[in-house]
PDB file of N, CA and C in Angstrom:
ATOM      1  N   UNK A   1       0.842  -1.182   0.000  1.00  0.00           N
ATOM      2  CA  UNK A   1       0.000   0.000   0.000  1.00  0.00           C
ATOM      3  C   UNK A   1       0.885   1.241   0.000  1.00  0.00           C
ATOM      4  N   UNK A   2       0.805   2.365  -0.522  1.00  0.00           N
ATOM      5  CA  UNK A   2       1.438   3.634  -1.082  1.00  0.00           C
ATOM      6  C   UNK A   2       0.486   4.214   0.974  1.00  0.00           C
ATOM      7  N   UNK A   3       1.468   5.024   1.092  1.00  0.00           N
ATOM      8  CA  UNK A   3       1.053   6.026   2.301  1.00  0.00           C
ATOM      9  C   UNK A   3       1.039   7.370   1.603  1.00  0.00           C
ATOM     10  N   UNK A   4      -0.197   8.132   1.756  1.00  0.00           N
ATOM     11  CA  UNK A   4      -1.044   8.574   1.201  1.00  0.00           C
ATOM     12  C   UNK A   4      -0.334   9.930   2.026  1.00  0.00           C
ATOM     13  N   UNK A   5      -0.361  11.121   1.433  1.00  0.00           N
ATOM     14  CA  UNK A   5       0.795  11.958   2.011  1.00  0.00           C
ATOM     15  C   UNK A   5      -0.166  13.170   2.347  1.00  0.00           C
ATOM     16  N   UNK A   6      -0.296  13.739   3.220  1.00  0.00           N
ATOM     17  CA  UNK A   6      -1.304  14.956   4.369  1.00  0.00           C
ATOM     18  C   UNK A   6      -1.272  15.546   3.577  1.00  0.00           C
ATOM     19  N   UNK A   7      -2.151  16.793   3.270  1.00  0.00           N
ATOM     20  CA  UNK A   7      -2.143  17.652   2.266  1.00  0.00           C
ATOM     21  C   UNK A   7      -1.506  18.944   3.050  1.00  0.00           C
ATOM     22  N   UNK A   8      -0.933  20.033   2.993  1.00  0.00           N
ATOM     23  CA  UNK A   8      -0.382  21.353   3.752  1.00  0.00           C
ATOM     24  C   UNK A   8      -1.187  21.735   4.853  1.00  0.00           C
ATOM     25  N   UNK A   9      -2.382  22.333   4.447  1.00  0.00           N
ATOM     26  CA  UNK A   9      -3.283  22.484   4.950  1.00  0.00           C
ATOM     27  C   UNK A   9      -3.531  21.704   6.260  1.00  0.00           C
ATOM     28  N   UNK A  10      -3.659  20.262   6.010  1.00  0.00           N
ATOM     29  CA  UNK A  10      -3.804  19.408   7.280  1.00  0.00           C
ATOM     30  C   UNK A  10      -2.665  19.466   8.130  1.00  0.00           C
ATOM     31  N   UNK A  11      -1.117  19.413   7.759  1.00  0.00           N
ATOM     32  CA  UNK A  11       0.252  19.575   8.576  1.00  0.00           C
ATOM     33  C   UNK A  11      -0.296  20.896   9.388  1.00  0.00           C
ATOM     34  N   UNK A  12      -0.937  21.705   8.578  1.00  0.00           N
ATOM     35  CA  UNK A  12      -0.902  23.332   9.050  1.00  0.00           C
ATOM     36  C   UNK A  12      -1.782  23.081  10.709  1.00  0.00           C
ATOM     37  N   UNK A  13      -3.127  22.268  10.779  1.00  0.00           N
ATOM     38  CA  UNK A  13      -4.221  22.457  11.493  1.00  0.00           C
ATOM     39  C   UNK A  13      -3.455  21.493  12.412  1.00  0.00           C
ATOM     40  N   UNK A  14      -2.482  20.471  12.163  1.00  0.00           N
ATOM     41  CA  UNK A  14      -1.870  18.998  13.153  1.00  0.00           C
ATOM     42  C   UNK A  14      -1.205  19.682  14.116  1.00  0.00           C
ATOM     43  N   UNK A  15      -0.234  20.930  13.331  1.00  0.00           N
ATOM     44  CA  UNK A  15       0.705  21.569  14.574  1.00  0.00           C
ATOM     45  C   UNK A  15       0.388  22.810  15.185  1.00  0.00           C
ATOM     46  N   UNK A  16      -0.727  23.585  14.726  1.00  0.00           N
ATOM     47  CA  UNK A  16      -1.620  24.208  15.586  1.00  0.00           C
ATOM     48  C   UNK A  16      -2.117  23.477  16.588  1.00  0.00           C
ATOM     49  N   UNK A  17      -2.539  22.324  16.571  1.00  0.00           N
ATOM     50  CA  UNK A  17      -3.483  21.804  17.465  1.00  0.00           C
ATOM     51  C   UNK A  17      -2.599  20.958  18.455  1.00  0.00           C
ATOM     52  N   UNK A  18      -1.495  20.564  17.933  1.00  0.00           N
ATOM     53  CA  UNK A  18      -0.415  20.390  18.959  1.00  0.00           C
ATOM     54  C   UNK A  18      -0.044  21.119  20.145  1.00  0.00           C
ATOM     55  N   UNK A  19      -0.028  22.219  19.156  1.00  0.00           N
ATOM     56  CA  UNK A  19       0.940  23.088  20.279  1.00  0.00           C
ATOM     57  C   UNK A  19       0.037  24.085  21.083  1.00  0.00           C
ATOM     58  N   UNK A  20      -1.505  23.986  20.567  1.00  0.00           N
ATOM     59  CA  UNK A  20      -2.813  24.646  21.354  1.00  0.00           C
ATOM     60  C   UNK A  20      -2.785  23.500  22.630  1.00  0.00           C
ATOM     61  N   UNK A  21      -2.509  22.241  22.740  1.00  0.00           N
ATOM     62  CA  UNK A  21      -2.190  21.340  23.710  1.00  0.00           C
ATOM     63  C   UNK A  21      -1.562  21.520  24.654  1.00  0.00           C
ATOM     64  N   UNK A  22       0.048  21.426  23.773  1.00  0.00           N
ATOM     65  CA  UNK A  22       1.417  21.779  24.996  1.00  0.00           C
ATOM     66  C   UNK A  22       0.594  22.900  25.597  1.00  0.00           C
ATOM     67  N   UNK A  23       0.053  23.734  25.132  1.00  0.00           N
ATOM     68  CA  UNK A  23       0.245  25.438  25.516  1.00  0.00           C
ATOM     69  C   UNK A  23      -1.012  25.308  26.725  1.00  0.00           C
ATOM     70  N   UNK A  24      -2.167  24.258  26.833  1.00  0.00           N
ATOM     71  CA  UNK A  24      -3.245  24.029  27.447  1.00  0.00           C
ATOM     72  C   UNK A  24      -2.552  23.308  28.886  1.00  0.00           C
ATOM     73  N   UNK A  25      -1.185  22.530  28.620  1.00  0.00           N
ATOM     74  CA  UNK A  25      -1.054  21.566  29.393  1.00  0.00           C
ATOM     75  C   UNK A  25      -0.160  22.482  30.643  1.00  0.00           C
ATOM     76  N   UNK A  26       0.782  23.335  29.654  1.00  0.00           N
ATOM     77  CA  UNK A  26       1.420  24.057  30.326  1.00  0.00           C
ATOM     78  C   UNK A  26       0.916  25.076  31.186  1.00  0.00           C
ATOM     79  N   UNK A  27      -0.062  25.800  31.040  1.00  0.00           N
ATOM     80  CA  UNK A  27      -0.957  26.481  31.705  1.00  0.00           C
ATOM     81  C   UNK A  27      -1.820  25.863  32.864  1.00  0.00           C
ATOM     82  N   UNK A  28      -1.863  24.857  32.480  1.00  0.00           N
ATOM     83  CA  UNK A  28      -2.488  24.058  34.042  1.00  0.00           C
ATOM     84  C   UNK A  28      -1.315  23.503  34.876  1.00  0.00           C
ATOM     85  N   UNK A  29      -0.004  23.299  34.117  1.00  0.00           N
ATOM     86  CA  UNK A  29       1.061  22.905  35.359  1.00  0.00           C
ATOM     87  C   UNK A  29       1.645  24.860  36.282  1.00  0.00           C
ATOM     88  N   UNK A  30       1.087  25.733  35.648  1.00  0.00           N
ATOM     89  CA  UNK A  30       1.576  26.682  36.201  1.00  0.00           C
ATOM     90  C   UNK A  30       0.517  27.327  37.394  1.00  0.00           C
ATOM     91  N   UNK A  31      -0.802  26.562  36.880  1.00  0.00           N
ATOM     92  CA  UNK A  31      -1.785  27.019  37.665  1.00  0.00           C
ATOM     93  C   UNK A  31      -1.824  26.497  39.011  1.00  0.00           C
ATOM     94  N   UNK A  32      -1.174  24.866  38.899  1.00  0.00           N
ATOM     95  CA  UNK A  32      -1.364  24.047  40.303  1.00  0.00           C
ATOM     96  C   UNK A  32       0.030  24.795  40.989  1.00  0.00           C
ATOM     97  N   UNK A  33       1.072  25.426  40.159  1.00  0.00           N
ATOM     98  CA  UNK A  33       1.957  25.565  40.758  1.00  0.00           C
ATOM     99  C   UNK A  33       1.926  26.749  41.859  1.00  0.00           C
ATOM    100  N   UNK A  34       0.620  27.875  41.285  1.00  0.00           N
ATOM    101  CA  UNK A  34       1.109  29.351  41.868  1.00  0.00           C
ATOM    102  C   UNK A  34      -0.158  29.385  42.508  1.00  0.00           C
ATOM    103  N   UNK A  35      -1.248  28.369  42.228  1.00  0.00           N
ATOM    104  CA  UNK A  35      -2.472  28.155  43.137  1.00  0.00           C
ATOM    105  C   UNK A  35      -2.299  28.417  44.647  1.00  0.00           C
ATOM    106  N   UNK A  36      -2.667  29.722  45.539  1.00  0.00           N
ATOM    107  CA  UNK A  36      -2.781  29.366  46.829  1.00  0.00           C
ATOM    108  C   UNK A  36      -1.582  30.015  47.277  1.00  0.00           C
ATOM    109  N   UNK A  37      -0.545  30.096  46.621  1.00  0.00           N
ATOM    110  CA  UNK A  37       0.667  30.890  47.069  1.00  0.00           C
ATOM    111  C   UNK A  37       0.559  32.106  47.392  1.00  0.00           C
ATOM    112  N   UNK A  38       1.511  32.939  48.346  1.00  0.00           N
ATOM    113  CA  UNK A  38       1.360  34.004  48.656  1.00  0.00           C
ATOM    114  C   UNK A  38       3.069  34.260  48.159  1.00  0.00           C
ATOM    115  N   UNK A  39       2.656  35.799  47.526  1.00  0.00           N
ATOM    116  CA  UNK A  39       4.171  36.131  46.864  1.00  0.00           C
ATOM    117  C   UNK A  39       3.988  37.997  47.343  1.00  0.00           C
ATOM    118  N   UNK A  40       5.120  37.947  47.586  1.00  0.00           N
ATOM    119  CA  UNK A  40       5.468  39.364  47.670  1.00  0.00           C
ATOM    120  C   UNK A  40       6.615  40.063  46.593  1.00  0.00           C
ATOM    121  N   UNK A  41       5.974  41.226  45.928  1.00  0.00           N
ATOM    122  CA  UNK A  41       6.797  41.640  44.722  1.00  0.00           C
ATOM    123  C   UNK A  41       7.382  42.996  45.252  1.00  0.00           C
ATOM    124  N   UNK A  42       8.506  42.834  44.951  1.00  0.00           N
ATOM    125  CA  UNK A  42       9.314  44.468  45.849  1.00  0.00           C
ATOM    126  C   UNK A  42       9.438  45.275  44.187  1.00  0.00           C
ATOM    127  N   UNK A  43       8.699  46.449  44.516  1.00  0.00           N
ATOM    128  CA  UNK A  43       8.834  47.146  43.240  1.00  0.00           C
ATOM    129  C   UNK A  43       9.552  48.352  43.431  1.00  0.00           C
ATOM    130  N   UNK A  44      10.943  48.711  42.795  1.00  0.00           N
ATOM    131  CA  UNK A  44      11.807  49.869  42.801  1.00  0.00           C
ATOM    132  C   UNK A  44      11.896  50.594  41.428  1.00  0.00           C
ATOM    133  N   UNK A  45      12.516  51.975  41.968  1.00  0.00           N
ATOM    134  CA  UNK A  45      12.158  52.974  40.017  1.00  0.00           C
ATOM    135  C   UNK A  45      12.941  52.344  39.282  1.00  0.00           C
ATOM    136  N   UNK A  46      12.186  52.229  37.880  1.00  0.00           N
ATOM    137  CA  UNK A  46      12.960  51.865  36.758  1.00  0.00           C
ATOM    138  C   UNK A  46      11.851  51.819  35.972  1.00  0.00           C
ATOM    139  N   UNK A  47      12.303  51.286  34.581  1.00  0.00           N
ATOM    140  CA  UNK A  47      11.334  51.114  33.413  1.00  0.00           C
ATOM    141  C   UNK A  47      11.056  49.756  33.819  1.00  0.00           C
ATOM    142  N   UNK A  48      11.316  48.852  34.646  1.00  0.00           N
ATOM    143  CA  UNK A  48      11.034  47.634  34.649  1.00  0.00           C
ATOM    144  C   UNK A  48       9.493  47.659  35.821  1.00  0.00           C
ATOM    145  N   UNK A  49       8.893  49.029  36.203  1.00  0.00           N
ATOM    146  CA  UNK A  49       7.866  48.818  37.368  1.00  0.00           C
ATOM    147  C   UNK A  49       6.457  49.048  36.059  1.00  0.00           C
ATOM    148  N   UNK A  50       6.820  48.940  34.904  1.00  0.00           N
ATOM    149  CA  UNK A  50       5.823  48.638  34.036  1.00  0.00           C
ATOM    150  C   UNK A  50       5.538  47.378  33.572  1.00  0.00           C
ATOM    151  N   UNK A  51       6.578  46.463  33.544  1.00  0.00           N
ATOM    152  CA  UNK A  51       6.541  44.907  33.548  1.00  0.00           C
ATOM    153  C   UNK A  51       5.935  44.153  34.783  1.00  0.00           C
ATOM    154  N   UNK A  52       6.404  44.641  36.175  1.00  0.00           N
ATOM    155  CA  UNK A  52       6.009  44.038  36.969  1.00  0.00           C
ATOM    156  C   UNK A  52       4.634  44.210  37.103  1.00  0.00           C
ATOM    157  N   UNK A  53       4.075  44.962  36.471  1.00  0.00           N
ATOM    158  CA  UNK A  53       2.273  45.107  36.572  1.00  0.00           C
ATOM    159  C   UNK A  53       1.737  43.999  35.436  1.00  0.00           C
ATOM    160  N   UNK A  54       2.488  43.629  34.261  1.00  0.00           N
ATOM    161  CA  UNK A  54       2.343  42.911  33.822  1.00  0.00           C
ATOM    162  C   UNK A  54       2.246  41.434  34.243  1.00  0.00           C
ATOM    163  N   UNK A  55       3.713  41.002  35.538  1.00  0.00           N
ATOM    164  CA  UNK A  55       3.235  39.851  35.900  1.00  0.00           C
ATOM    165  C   UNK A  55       2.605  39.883  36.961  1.00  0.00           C
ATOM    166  N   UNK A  56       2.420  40.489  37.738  1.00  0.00           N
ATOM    167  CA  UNK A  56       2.027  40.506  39.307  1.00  0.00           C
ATOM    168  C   UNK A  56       0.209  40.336  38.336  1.00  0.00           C
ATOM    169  N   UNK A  57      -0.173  40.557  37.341  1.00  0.00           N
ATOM    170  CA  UNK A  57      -1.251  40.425  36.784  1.00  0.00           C
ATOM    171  C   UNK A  57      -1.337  38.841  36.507  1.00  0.00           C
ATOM    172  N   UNK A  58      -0.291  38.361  35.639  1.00  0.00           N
ATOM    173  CA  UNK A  58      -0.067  36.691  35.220  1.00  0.00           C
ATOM    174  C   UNK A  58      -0.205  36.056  36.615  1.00  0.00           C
ATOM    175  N   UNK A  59       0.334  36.336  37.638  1.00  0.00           N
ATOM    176  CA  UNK A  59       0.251  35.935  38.831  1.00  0.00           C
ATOM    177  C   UNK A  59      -0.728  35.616  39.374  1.00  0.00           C
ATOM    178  N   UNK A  60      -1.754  36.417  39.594  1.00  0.00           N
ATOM    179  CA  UNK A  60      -3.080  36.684  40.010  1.00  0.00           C
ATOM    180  C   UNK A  60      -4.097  35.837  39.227  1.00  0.00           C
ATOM    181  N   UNK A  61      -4.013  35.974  37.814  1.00  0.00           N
ATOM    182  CA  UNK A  61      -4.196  34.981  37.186  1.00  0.00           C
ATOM    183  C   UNK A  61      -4.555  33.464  37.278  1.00  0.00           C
ATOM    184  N   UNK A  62      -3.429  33.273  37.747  1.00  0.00           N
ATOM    185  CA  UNK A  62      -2.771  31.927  37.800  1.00  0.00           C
ATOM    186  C   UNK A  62      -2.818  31.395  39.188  1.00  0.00           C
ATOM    187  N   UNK A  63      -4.209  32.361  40.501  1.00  0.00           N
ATOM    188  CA  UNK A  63      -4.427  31.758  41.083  1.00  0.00           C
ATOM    189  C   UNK A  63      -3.470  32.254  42.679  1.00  0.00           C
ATOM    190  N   UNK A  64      -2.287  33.238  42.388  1.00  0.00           N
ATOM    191  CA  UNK A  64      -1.389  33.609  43.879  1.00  0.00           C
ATOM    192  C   UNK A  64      -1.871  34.688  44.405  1.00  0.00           C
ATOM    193  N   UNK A  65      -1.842  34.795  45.563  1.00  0.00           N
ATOM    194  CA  UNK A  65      -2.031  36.116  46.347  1.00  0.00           C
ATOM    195  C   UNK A  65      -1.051  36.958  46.035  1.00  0.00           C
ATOM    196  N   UNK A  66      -0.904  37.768  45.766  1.00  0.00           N
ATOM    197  CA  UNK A  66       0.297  38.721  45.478  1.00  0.00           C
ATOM    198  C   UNK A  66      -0.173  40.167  46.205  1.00  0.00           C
ATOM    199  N   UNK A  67       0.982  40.274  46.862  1.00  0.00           N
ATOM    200  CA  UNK A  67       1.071  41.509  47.293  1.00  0.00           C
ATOM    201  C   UNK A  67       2.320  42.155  47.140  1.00  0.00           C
ATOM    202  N   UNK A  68       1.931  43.568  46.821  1.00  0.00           N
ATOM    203  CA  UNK A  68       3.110  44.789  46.312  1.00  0.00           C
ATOM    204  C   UNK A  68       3.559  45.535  47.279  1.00  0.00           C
ATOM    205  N   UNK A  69       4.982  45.672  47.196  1.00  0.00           N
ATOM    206  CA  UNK A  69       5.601  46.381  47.860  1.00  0.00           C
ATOM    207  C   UNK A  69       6.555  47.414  47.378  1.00  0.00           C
ATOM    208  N   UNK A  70       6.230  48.809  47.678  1.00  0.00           N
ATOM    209  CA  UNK A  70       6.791  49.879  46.081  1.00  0.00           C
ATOM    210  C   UNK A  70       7.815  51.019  46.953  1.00  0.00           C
ATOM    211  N   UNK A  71       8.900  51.259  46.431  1.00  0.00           N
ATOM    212  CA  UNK A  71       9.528  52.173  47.231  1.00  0.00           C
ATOM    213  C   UNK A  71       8.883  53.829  46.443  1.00  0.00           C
ATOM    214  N   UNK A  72       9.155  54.540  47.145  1.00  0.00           N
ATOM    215  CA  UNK A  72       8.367  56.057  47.069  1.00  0.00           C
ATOM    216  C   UNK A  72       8.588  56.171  45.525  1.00  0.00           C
ATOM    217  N   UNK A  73       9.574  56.251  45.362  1.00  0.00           N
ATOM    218  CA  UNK A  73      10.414  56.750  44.073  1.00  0.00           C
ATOM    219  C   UNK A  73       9.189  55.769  42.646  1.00  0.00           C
ATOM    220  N   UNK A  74       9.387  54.739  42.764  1.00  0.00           N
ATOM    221  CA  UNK A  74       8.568  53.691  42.028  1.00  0.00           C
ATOM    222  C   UNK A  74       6.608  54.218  42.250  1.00  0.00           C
ATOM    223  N   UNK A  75       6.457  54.615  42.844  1.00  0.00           N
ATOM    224  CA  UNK A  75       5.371  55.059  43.391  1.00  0.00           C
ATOM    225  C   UNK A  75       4.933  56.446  42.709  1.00  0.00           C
ATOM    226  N   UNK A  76       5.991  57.124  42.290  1.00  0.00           N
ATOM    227  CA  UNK A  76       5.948  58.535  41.253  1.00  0.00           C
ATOM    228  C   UNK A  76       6.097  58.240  40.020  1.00  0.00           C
ATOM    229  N   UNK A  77       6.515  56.997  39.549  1.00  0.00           N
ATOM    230  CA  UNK A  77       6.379  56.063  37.991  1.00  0.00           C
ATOM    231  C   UNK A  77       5.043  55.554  37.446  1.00  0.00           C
ATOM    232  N   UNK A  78       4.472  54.823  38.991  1.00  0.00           N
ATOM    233  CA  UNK A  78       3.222  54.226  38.448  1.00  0.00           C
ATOM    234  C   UNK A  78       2.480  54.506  39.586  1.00  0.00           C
ATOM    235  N   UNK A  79       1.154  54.354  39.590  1.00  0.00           N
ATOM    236  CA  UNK A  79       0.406  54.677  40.625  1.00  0.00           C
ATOM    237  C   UNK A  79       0.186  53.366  41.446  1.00  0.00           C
ATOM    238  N   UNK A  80       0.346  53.353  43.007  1.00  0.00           N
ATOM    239  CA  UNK A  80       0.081  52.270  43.457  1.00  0.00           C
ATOM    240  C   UNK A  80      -1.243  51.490  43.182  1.00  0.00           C
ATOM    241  N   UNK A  81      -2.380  52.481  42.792  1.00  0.00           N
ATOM    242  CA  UNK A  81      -3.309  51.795  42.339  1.00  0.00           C
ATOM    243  C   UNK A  81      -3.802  50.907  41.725  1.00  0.00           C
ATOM    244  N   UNK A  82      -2.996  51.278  40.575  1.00  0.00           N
ATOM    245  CA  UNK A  82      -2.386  50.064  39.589  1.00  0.00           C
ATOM    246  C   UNK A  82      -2.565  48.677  40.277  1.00  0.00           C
ATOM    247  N   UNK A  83      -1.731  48.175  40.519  1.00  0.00           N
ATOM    248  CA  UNK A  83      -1.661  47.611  41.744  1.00  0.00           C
ATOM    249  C   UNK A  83      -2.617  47.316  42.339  1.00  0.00           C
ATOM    250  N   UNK A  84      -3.077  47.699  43.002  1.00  0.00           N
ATOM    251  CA  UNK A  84      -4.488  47.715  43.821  1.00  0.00           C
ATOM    252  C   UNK A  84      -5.714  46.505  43.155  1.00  0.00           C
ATOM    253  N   UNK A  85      -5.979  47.450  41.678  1.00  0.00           N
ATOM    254  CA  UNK A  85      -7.070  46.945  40.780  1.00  0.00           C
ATOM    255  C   UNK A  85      -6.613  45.385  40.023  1.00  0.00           C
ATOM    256  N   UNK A  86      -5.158  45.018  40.494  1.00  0.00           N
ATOM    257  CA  UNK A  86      -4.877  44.073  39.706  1.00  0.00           C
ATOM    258  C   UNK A  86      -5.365  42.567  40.579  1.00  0.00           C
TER     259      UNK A  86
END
């Protein structure tokens, strides 16, 4: 018998749907991981107290208590509120 060869299209939808998997599986090993945890994020000035709103958000997310901790200076960058609502 000749093996009958996937058409593009189908390779295209096989490794989408693969990696919609990994990406499903991985998201639940991060969820049991940060489930229930309590994390404290020390936030100081820089351009980087715009990222940390980004994860302290993934965090929350994913199920951790997170609480912020901002020195003054970092506090005139972003509003602690920020924060707050996340």
């Amino acid at each position: 018998k000749s093996k009958k060869a996937l058409n593009p299209d189908m390779n295209l939808q096989l490794a989408l749907f693969a990696r919609f998997v990994k990406i499903f599986f991985m998201q639940n090993q991060l969820e049991s991981a940060f489930s229930g945890r309590k994390i404290v994020v020390g936030v100081c000035s820089s351009i980087a107290v715009y990222k940390s709103a980004e994860l302290v958000s993934a965090m929350v997310k994913l199920g951790a208590d997170v609480s912020v901790v901002m020195t003054e200076n970092a506090a005139r960058l972003m509003s602690p509120r920020i924060f707050q609502t996340l």
